[in-house]
C-alpha atoms as a PDB file:
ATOM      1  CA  UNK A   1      13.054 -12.662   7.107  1.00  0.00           C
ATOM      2  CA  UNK A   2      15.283 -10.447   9.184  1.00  0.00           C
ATOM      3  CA  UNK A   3      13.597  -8.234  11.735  1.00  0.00           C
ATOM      4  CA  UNK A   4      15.344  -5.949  13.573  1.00  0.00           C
ATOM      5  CA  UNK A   5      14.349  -1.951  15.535  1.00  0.00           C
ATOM      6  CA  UNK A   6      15.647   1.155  13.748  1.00  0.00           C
ATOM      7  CA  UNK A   7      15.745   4.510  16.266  1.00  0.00           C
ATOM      8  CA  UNK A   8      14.935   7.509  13.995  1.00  0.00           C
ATOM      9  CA  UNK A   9      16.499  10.961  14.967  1.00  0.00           C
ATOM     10  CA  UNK A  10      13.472  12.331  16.287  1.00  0.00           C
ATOM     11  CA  UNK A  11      13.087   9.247  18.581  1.00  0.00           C
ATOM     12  CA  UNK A  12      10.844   7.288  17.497  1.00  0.00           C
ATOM     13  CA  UNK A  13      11.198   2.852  17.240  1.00  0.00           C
ATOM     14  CA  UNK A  14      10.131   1.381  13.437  1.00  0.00           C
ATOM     15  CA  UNK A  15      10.392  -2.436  13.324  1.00  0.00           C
ATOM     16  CA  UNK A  16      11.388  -3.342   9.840  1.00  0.00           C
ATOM     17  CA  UNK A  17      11.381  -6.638   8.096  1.00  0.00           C
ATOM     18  CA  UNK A  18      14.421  -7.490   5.580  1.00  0.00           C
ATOM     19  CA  UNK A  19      14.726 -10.362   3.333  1.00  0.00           C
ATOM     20  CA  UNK A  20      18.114  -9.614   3.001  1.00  0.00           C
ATOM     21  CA  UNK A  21      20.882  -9.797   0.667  1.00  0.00           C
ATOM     22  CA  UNK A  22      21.783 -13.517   0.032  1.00  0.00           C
ATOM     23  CA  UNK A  23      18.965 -14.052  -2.920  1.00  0.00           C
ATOM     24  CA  UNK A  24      20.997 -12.608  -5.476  1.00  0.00           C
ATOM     25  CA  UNK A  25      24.312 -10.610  -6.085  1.00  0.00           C
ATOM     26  CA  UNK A  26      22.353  -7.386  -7.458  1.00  0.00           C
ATOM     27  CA  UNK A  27      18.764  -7.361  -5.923  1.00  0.00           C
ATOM     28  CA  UNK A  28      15.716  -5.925  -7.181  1.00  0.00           C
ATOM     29  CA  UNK A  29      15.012  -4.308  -3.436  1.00  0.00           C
ATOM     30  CA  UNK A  30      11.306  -3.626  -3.381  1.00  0.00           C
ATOM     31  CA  UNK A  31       9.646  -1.641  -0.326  1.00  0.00           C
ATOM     32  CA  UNK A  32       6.325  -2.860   0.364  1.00  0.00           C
ATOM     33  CA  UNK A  33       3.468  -1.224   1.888  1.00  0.00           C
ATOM     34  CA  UNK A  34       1.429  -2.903   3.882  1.00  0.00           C
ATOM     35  CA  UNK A  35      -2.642  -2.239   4.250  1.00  0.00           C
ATOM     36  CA  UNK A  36      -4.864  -1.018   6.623  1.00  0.00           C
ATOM     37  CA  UNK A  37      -4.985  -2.871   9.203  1.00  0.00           C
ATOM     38  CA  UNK A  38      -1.691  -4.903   9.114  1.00  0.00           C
ATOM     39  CA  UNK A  39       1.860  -5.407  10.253  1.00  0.00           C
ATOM     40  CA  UNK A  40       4.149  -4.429   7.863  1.00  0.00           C
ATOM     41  CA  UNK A  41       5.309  -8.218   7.091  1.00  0.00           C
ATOM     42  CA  UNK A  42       6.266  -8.806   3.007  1.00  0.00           C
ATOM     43  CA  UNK A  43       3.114 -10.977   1.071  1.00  0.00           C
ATOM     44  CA  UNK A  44       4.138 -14.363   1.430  1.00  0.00           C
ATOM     45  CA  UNK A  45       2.191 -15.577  -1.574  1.00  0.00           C
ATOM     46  CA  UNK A  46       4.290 -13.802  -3.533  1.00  0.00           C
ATOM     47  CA  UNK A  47       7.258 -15.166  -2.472  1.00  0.00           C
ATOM     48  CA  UNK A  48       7.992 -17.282  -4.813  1.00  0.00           C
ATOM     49  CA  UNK A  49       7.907 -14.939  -7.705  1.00  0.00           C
ATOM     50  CA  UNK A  50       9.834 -12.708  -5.588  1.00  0.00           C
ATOM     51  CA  UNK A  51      12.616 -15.424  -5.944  1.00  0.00           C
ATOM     52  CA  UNK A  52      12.368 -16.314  -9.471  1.00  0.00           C
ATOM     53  CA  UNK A  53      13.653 -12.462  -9.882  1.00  0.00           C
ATOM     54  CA  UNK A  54      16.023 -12.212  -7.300  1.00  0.00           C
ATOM     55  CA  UNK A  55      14.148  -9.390  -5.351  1.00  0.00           C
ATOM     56  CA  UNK A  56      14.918  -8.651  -1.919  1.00  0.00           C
ATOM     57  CA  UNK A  57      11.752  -7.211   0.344  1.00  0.00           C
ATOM     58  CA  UNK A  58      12.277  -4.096   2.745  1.00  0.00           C
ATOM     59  CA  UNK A  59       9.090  -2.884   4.698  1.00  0.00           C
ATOM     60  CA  UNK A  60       8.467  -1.775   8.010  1.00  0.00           C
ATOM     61  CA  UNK A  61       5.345  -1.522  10.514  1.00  0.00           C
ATOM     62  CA  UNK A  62       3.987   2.023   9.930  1.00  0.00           C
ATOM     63  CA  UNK A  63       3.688   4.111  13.006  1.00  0.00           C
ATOM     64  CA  UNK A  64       1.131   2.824  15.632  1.00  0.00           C
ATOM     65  CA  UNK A  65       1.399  -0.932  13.966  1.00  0.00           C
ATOM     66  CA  UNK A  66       2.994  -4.332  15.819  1.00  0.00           C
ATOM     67  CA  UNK A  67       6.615  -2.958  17.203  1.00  0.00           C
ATOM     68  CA  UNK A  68       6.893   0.793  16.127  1.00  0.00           C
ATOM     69  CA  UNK A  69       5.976   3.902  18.117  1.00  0.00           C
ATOM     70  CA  UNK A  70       2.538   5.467  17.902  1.00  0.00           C
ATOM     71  CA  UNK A  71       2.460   9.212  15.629  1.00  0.00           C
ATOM     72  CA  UNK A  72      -0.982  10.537  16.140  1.00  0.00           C
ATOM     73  CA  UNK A  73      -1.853  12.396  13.685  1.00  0.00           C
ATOM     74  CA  UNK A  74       0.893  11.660  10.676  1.00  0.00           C
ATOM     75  CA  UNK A  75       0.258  12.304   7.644  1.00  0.00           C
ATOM     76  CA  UNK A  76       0.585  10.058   4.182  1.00  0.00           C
ATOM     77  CA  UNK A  77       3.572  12.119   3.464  1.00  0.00           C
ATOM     78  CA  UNK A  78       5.444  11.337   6.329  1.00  0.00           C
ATOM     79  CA  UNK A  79       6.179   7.476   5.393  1.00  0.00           C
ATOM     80  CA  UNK A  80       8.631   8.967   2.907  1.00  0.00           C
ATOM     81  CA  UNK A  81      11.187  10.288   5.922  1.00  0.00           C
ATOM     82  CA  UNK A  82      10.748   7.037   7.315  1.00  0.00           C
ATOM     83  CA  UNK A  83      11.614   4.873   4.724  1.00  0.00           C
ATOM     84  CA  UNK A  84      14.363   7.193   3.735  1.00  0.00           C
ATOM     85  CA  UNK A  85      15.970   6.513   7.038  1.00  0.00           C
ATOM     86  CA  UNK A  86      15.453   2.259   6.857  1.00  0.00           C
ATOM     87  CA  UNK A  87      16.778   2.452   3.224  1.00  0.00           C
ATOM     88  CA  UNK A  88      19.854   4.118   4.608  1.00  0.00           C
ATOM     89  CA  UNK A  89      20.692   2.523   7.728  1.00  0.00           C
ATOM     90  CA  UNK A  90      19.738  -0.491   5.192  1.00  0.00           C
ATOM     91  CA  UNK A  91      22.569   0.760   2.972  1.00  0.00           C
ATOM     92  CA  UNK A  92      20.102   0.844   0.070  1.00  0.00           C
ATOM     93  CA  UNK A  93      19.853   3.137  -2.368  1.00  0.00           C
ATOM     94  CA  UNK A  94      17.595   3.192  -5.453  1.00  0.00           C
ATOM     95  CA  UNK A  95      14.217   0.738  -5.038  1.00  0.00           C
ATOM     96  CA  UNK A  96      11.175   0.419  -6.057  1.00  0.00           C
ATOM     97  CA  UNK A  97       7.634   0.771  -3.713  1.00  0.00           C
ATOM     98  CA  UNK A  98       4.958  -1.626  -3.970  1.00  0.00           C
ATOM     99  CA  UNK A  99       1.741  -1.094  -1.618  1.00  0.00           C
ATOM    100  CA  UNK A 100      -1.846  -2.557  -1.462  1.00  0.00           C
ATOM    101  CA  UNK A 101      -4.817  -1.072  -0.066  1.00  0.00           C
ATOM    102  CA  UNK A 102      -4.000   1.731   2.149  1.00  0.00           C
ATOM    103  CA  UNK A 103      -0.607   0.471   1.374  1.00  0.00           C
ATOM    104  CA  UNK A 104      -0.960   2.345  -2.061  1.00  0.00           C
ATOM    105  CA  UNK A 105      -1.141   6.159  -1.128  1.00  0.00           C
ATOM    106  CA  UNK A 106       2.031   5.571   0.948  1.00  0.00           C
ATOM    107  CA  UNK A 107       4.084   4.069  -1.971  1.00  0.00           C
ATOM    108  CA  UNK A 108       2.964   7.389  -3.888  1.00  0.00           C
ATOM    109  CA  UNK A 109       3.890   9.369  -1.358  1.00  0.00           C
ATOM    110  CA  UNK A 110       7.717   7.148  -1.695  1.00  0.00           C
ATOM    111  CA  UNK A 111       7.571   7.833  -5.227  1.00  0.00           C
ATOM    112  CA  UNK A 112       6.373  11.821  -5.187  1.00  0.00           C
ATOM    113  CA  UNK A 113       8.800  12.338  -2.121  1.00  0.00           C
ATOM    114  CA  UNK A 114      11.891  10.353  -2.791  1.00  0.00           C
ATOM    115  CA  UNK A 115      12.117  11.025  -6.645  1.00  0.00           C
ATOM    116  CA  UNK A 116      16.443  10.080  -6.725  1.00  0.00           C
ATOM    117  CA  UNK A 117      15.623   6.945  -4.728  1.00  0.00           C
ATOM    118  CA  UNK A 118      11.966   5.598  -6.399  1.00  0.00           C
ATOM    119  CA  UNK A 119      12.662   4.380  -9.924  1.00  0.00           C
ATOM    120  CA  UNK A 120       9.155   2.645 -10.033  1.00  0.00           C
ATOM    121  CA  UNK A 121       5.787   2.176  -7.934  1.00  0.00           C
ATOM    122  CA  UNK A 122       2.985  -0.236  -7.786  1.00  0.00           C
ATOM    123  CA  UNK A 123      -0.216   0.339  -5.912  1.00  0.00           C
ATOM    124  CA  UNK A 124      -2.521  -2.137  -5.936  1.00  0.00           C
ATOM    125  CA  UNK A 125      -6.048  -1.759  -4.890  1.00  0.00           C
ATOM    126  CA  UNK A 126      -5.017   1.794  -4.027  1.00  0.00           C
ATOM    127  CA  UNK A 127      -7.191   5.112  -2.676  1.00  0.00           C
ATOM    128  CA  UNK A 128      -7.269   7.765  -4.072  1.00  0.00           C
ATOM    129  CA  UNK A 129      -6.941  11.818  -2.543  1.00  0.00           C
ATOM    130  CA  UNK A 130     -10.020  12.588  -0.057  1.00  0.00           C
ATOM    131  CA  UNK A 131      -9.857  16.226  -2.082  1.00  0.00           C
ATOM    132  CA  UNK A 132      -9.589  14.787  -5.843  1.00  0.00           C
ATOM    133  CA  UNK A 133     -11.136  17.403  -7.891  1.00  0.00           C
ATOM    134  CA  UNK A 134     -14.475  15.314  -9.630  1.00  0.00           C
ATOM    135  CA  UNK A 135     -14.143  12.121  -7.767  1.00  0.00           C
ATOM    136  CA  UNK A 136     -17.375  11.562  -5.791  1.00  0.00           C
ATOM    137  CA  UNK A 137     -14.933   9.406  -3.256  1.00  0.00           C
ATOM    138  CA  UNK A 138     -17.587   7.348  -1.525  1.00  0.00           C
ATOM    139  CA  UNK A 139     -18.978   6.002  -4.756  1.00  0.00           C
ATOM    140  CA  UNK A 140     -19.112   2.337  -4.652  1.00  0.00           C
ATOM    141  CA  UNK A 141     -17.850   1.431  -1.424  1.00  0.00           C
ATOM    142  CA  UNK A 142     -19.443  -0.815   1.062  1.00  0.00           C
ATOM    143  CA  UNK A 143     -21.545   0.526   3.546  1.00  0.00           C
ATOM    144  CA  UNK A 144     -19.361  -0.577   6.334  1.00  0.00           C
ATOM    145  CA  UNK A 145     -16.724   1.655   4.291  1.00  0.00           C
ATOM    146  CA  UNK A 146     -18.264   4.265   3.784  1.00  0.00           C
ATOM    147  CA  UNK A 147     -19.385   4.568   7.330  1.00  0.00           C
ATOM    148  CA  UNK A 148     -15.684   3.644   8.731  1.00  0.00           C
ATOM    149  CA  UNK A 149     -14.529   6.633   6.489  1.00  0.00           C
ATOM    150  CA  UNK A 150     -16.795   8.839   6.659  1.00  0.00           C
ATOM    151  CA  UNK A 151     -16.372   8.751  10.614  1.00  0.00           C
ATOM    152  CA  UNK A 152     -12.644   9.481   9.696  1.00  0.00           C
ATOM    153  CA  UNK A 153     -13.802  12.548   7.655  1.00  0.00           C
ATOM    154  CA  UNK A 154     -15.503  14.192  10.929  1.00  0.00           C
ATOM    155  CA  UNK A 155     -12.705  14.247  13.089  1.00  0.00           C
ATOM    156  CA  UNK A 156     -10.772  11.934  15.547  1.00  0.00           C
ATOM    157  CA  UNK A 157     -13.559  12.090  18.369  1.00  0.00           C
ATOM    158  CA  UNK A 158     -16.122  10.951  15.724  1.00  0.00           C
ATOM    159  CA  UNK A 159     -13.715   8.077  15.006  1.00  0.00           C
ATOM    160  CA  UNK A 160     -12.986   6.715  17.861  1.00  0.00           C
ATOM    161  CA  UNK A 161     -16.518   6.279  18.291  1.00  0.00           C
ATOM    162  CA  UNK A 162     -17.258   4.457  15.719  1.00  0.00           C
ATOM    163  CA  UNK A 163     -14.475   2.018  16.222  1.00  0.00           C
ATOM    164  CA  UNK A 164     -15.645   1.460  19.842  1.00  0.00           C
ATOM    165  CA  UNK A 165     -18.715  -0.816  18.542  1.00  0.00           C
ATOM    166  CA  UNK A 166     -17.055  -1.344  15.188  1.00  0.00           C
ATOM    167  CA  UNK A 167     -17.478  -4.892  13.591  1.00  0.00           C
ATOM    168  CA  UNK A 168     -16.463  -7.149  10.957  1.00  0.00           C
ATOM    169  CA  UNK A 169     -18.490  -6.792   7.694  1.00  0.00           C
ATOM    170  CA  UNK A 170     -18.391  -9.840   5.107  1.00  0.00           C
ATOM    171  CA  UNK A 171     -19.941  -7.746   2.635  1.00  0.00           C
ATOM    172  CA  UNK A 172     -17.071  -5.512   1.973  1.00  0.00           C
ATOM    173  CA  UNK A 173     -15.417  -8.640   0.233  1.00  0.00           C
ATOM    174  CA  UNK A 174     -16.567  -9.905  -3.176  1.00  0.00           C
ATOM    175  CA  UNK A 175     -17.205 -13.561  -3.457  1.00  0.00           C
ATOM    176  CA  UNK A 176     -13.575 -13.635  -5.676  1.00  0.00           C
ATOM    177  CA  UNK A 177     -12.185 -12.028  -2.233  1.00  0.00           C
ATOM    178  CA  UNK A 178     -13.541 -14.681  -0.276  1.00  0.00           C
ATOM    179  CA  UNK A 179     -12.251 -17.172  -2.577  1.00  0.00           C
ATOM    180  CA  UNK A 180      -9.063 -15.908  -2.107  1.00  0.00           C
ATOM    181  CA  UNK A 181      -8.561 -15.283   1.947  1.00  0.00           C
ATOM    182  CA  UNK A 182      -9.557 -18.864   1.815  1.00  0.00           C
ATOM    183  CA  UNK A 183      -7.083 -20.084  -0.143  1.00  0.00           C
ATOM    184  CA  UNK A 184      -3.558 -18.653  -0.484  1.00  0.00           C
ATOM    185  CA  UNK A 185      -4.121 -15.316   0.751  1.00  0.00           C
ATOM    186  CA  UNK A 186      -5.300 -16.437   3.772  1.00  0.00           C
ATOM    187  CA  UNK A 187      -1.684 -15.128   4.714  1.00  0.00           C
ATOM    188  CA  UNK A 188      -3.367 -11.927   5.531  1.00  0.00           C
ATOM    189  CA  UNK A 189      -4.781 -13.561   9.068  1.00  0.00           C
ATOM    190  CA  UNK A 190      -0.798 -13.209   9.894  1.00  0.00           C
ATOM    191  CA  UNK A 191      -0.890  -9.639   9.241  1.00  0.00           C
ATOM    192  CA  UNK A 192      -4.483  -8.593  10.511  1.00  0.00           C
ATOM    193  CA  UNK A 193      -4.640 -10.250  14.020  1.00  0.00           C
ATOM    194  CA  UNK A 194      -1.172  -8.561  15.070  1.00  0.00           C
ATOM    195  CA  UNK A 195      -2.189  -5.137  13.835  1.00  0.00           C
ATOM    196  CA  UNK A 196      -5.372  -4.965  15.944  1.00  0.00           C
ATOM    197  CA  UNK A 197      -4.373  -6.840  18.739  1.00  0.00           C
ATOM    198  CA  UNK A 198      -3.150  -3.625  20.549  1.00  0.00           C
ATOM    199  CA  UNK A 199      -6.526  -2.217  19.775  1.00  0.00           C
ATOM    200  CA  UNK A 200      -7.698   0.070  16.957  1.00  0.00           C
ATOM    201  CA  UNK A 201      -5.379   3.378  17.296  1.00  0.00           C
ATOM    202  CA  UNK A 202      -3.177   2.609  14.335  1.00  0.00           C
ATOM    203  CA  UNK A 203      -6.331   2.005  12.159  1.00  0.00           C
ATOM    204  CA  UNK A 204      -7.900   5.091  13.178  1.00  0.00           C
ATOM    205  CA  UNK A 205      -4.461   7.314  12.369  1.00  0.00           C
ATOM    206  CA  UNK A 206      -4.791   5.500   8.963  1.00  0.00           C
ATOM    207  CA  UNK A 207      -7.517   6.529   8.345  1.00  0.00           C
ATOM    208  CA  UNK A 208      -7.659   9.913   8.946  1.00  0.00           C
ATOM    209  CA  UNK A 209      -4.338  10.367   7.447  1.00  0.00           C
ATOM    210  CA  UNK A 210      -6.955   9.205   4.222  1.00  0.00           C
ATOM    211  CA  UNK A 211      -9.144  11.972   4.279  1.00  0.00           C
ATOM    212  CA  UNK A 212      -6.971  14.576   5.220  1.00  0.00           C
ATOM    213  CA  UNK A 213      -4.403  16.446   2.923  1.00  0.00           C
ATOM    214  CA  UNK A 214      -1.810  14.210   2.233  1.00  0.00           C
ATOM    215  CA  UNK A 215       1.540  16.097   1.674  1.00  0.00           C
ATOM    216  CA  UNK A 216       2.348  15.471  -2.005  1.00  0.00           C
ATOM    217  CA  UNK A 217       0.377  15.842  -5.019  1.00  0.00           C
ATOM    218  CA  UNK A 218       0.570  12.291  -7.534  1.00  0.00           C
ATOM    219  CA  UNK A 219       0.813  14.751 -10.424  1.00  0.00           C
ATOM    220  CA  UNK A 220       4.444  15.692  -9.418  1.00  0.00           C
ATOM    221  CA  UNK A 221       5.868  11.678  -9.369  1.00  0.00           C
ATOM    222  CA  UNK A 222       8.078  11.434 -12.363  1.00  0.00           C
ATOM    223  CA  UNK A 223       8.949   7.413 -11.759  1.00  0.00           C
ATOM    224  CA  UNK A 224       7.026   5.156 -13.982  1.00  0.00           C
ATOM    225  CA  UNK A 225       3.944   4.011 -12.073  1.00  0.00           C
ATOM    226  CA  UNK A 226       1.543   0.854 -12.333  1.00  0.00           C
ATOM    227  CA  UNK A 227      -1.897   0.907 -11.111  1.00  0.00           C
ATOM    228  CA  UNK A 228      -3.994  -2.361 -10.472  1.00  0.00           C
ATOM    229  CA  UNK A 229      -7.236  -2.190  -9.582  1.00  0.00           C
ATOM    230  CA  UNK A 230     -10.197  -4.916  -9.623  1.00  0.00           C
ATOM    231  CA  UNK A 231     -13.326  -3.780 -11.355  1.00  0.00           C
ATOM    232  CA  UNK A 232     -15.442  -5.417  -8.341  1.00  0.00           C
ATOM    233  CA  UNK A 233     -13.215  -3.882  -5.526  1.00  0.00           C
ATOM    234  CA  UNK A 234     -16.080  -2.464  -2.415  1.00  0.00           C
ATOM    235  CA  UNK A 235     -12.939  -0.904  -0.508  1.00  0.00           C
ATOM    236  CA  UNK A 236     -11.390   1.311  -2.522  1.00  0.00           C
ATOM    237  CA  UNK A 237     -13.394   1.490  -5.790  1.00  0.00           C
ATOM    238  CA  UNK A 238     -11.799   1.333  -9.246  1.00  0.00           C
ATOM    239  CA  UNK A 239     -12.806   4.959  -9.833  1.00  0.00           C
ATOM    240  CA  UNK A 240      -9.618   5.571  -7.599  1.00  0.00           C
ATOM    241  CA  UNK A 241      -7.602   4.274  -9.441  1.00  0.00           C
ATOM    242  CA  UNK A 242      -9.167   5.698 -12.950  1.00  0.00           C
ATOM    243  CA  UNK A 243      -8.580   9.021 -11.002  1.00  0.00           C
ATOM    244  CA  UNK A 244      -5.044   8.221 -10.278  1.00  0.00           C
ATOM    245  CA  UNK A 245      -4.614   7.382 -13.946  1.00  0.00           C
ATOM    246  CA  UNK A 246      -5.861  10.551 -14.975  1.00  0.00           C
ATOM    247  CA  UNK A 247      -3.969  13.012 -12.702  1.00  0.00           C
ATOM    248  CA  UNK A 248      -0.015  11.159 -12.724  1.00  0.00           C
ATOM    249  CA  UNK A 249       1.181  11.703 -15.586  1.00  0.00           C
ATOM    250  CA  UNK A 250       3.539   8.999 -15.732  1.00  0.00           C
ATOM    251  CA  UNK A 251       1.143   5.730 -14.795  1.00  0.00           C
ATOM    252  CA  UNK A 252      -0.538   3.098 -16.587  1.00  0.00           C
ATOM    253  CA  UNK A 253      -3.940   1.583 -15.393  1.00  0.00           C
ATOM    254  CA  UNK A 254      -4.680  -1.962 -15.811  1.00  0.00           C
ATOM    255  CA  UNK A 255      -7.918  -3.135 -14.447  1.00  0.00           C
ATOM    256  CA  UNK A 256      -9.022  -6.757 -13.722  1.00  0.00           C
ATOM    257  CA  UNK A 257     -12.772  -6.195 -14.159  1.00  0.00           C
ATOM    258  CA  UNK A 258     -14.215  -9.716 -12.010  1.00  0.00           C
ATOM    259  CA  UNK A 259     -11.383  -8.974  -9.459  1.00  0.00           C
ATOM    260  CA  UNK A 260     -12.235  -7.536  -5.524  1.00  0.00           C
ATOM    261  CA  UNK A 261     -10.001  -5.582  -3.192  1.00  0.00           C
ATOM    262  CA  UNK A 262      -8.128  -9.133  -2.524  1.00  0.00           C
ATOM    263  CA  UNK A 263      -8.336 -11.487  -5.286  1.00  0.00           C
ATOM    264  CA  UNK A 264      -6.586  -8.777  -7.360  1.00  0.00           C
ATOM    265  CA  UNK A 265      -3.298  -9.534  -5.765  1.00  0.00           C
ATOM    266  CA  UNK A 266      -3.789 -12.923  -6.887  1.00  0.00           C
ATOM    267  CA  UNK A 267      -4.111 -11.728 -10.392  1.00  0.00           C
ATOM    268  CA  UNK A 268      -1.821  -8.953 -10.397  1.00  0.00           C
ATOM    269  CA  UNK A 269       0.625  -9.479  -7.528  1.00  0.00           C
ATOM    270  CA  UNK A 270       3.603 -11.267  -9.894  1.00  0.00           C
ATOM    271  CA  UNK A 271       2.812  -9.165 -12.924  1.00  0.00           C
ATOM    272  CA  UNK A 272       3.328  -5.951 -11.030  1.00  0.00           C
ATOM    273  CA  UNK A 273       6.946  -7.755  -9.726  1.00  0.00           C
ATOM    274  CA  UNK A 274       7.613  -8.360 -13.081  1.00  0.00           C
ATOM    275  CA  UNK A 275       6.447  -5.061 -14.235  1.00  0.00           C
ATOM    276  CA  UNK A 276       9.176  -3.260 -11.508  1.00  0.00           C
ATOM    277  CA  UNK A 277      11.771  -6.141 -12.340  1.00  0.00           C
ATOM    278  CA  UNK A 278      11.487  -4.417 -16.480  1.00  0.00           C
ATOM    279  CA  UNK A 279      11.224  -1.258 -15.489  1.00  0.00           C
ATOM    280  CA  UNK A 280      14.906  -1.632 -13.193  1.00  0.00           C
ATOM    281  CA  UNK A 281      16.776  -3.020 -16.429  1.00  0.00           C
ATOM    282  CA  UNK A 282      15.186  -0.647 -18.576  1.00  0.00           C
ATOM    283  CA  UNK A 283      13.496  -3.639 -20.783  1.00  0.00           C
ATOM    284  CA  UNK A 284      10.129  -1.751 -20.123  1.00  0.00           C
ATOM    285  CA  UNK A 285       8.248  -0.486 -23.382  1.00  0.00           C
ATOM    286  CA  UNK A 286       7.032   3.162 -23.240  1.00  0.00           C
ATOM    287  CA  UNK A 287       3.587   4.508 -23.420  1.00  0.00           C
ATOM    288  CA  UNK A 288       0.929   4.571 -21.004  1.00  0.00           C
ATOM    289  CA  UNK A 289      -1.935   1.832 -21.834  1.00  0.00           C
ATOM    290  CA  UNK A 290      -5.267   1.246 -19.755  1.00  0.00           C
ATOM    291  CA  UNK A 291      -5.432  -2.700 -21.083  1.00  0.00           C
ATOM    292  CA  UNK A 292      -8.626  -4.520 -19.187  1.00  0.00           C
ATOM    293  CA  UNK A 293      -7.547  -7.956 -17.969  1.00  0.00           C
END
């Protein structure tokens, strides 16, 4: 993996991580997301799919995160300037977005943003809108999320303060989650530990960028878009993602009903590869379908 600091015109540093070009002639360049809170290093686990279909990971740390510069108070929208100027100084120019967790609303935002360079997006595990009309957002979540987020949704100060005796809750994970951090997915300890070792101010801009407007609208993303979402999930609820469903016009829900916020990405991590590898040579079929798995 290729790491290397981009200077964007307004000044700011974003570390980005390329897998480069050597994996195949024509790649299948995929921009991944990364959660909240982690670095923005490509899912090692899926790897080796990855390389069964010659796809080359781009991603970057989002503002605040590991090696690039702090933006209090961004907004979801904003990832899609940034990753329009890595794709560039990349050379790149059509890709697909792939995000998990809070990685999700920034791949829409690619997708609603970017609409000549997205040709397909994946969010996995994703949130939906603070202000979706008929959601009741909190539904479902963990206690420790709802209180995390709902902190978010009175303001910075209240934030802060809630992060200052913040601690880790088991209970947000299923027992499928825990199953998986344990085993293979246990890759996200490389991603976790470095995002919160400079304390918690990139969390806390992600998640108030969450429950604030975020700059685009999903109904306005054209590019064919996947949804996976685990039935189980106490992070971000499978009601976001039936939401999601029901307000882009162009995605298809697939729900894993025993799956968490994790072990989904165990289930669905190489089909949604797959799904963006079909949708790049056109093989895809048409239709939007809502198949449980």
């Amino acid at each position: 993996m290729n790491e290397t600091d981009l200077e964007l015109p307004d000044g700011r540093t974003v570390h980005i991580y390329d897998s480069g070009t050597d994996r195949a002639a024509d790649p299948l360049v995929v921009f991944w997301h990364h959660g909240t809170p982690n670095i923005g290093a490509p899912p090692a686990p899926l790897f080796p799919a990855a390389d069964r279909l010659g796809v080359r990971w781009v991603s970057y740390d989002r503002p605040g995160y590991g090696r690039s510069t702090p933006l209090p108070g961004r907004s979801v929208a904003l990832v899609a300037a940034d990753v329009a100027a890595v794709t560039a100084a990349l050379g790149i120019g059509r890709f697909a977005v792939m995000g998990h967790s809070g990685g999700g609303p920034h791949a829409l935002a690619c997708a609603a943003l970017l609409p000549d360079r997205v040709f397909a997006a994946v969010s996995v595990a994703g949130l939906a809108p603070f202000d979706a009309d008929g959601l009741d957002w909190f539904a479902g979540m963990s206690d420790s999320g709802r209180a995390t987020l709902g902190a978010a949704a009175a303001g910075r100060a209240a934030k802060e303060a809630h992060e200052a005796d913040a601690t880790y809750d088991p209970e947000m994970f299923t027992p499928a989650d825990h199953a998986a951090l344990a085993g293979e997915w246990s890759w996200f300890g490389d991603v976790v530990g470095p995002a919160v070792a400079a304390g918690p101010s990139a969390l806390i801009d992600d998640d108030l960028a969450y429950v604030t407007p975020w700059g685009f609208d999903p109904a306005v993303i054209e590019a064919p878009v996947l949804l996976r979402h685990g039935g189980e999930d106490r992070i971000a609820p499978s009601t976001h993602g039936q939401w999601l469903a029901a307000h882009c016009p162009t995605a298809e829900l697939r729900l894993s009903p025993a799956d968490g916020h994790i072990s989904v990405l165990g289930t669905a991590g190489a089909e949604a590869l797959d799904w963006l590898s079909e949708h790049r040579s056109g093989r895809a079929s048409t239709g939007r379908t809502d198949p449980t798995r």
